[in-house]
Each structure stands twice: as structure tokens, then as C-alpha cells.
Protein backbone atom coordinates (compact mmCIF):
# COMPACT_ATOMS: atom_id res chain seq x y z
CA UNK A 1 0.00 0.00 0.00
CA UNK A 2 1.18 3.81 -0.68
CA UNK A 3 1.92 5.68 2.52
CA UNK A 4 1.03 9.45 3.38
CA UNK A 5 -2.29 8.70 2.01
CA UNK A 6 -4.02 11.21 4.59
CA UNK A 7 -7.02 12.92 4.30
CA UNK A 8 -8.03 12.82 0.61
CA UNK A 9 -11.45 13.91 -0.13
CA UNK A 10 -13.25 12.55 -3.90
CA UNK A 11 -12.83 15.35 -6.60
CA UNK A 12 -15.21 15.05 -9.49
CA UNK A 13 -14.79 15.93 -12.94
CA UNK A 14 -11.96 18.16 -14.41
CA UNK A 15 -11.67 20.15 -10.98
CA UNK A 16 -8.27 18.89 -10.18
CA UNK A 17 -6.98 18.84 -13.54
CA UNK A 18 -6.05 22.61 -14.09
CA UNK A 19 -4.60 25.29 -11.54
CA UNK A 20 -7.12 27.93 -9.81
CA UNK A 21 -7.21 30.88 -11.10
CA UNK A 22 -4.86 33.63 -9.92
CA UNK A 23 -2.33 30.85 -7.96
CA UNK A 24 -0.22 30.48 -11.24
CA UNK A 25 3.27 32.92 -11.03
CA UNK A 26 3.85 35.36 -14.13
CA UNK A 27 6.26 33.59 -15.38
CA UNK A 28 4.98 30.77 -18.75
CA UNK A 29 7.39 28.16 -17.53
CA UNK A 30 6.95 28.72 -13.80
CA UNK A 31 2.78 28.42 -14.61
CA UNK A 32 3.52 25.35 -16.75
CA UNK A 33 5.55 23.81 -14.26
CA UNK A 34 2.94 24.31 -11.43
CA UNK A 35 0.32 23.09 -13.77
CA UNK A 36 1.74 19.67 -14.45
CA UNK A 37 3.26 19.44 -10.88
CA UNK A 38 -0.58 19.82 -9.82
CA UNK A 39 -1.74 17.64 -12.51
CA UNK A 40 0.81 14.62 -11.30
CA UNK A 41 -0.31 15.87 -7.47
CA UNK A 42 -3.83 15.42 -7.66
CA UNK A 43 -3.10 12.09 -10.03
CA UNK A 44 -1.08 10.15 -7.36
CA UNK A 45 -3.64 11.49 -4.70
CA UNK A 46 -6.78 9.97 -6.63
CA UNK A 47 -4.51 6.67 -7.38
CA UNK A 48 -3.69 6.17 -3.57
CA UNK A 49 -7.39 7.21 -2.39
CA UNK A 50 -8.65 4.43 -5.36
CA UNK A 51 -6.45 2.32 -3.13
CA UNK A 52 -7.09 2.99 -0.09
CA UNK A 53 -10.90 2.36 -0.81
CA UNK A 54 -10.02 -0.92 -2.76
CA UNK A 55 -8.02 -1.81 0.83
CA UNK A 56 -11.33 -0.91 2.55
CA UNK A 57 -13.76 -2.72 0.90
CA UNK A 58 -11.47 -6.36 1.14
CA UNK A 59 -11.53 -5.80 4.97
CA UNK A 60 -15.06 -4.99 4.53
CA UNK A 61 -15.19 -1.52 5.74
CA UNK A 62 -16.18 0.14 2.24
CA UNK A 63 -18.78 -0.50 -0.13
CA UNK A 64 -19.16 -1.18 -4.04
CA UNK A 65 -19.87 1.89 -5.16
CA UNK A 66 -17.15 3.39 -3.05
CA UNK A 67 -14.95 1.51 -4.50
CA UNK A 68 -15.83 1.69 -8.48
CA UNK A 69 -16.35 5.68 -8.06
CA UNK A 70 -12.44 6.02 -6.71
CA UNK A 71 -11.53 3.70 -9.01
CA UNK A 72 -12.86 5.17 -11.93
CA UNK A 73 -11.90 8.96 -10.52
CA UNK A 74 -8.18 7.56 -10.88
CA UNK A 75 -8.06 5.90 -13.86
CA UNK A 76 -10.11 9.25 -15.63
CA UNK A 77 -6.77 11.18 -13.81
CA UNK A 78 -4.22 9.03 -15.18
CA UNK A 79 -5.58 8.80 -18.81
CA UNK A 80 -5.53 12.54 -18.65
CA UNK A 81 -1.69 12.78 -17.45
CA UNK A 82 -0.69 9.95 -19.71
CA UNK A 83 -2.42 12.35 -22.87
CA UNK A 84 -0.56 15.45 -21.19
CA UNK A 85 2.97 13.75 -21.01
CA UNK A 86 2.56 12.55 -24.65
CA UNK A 87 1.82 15.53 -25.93
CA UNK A 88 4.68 16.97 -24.18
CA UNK A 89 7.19 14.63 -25.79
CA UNK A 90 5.18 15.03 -28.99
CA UNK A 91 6.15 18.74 -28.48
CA UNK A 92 9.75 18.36 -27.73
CA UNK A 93 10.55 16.42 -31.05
CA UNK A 94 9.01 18.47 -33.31
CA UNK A 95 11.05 21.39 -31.44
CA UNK A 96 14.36 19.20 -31.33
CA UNK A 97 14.11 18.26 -35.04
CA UNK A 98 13.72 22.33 -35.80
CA UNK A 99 17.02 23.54 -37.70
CA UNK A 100 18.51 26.38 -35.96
């Protein structure tokens, strides 16, 4: 099991995905670091809630729906980090293969 799960309440949707508004520095890489340092935050906190549910339920302390809803939450916050990081390296390449 992951450790330092804590205190991880459900987020639903997109809400998680992107940065508030007004909490990103001036700075374009600064706010695009944040942004994906959130984005892998809130993934590995859904992914170790989905767990701790999953943990829950075998000991009989959670129920079905508990479990498929956290579940599901992770997996929808993974997809969306796996899309991110590809289209980062997507990006890279076509800048590394630019002549200078």
C-alpha cells in the first residue's frame, strides 16, 4: 500500500486537472511547471485514495460503489496525465528536429 495517504477527499470531474485561477506565477514556464506538478499531485492522490478504498472494501469496511467511483476517478486522472505527457514529448521532437 502507498503511505502518506491522509485525508483525501473525492474530486469530481476536471476540478483537479487545471490550476485555480490567480495561484499560477507570471512567469509561462513557472505556470507550466505548477500546472503539471498539480496535474501529477492530484493524479497520485486519486490513485492512492482508489487504493485505499479498494483496501477498505477487502476488509469490509467500504462499499461497491465506493470503490468503483475512486476507481474510476483515478483511472479518468491518469488517462488525462498519460495524454498530457505525450503531448509533451510530442512537443519536444518536433522542437528538437527544428534547424537552428
Amino acid at each position: 500500500m502507498i503511505t502518506g495517504l491522509g485525508n483525501v477527499t473525492p474530486l469530481s470531474g476536471t476540478q483537479a486537472l487545471l490550476p485555480e485561477a490567480g495561484t499560477v506565477r507570471s512567469t509561462t514556464g513557472d505556470a507550466f511547471s505548477e500546472m503539471v506538478s498539480e496535474l501529477a499531485t492530484s493524479t497520485v492522490a486519486r490513485l492512492e485514495r482508489a487504493e485505499g478504498v479498494s483496501l477498505q472494501a477487502l476488509e469490509g469496511e467500504a462499499d461497491t460503489r465506493a470503490v468503483v467511483d475512486a476507481v474510476m476517478s483515478a483511472e479518468q486522472s491518469l488517462q488525462a496525465a498519460i495524454a498530457i505527457r505525450d503531448k509533451i514529448v510530442t512537443a519536444y521532437l518536433e522542437v528538437s528536429r527544428m534547424a537552428i
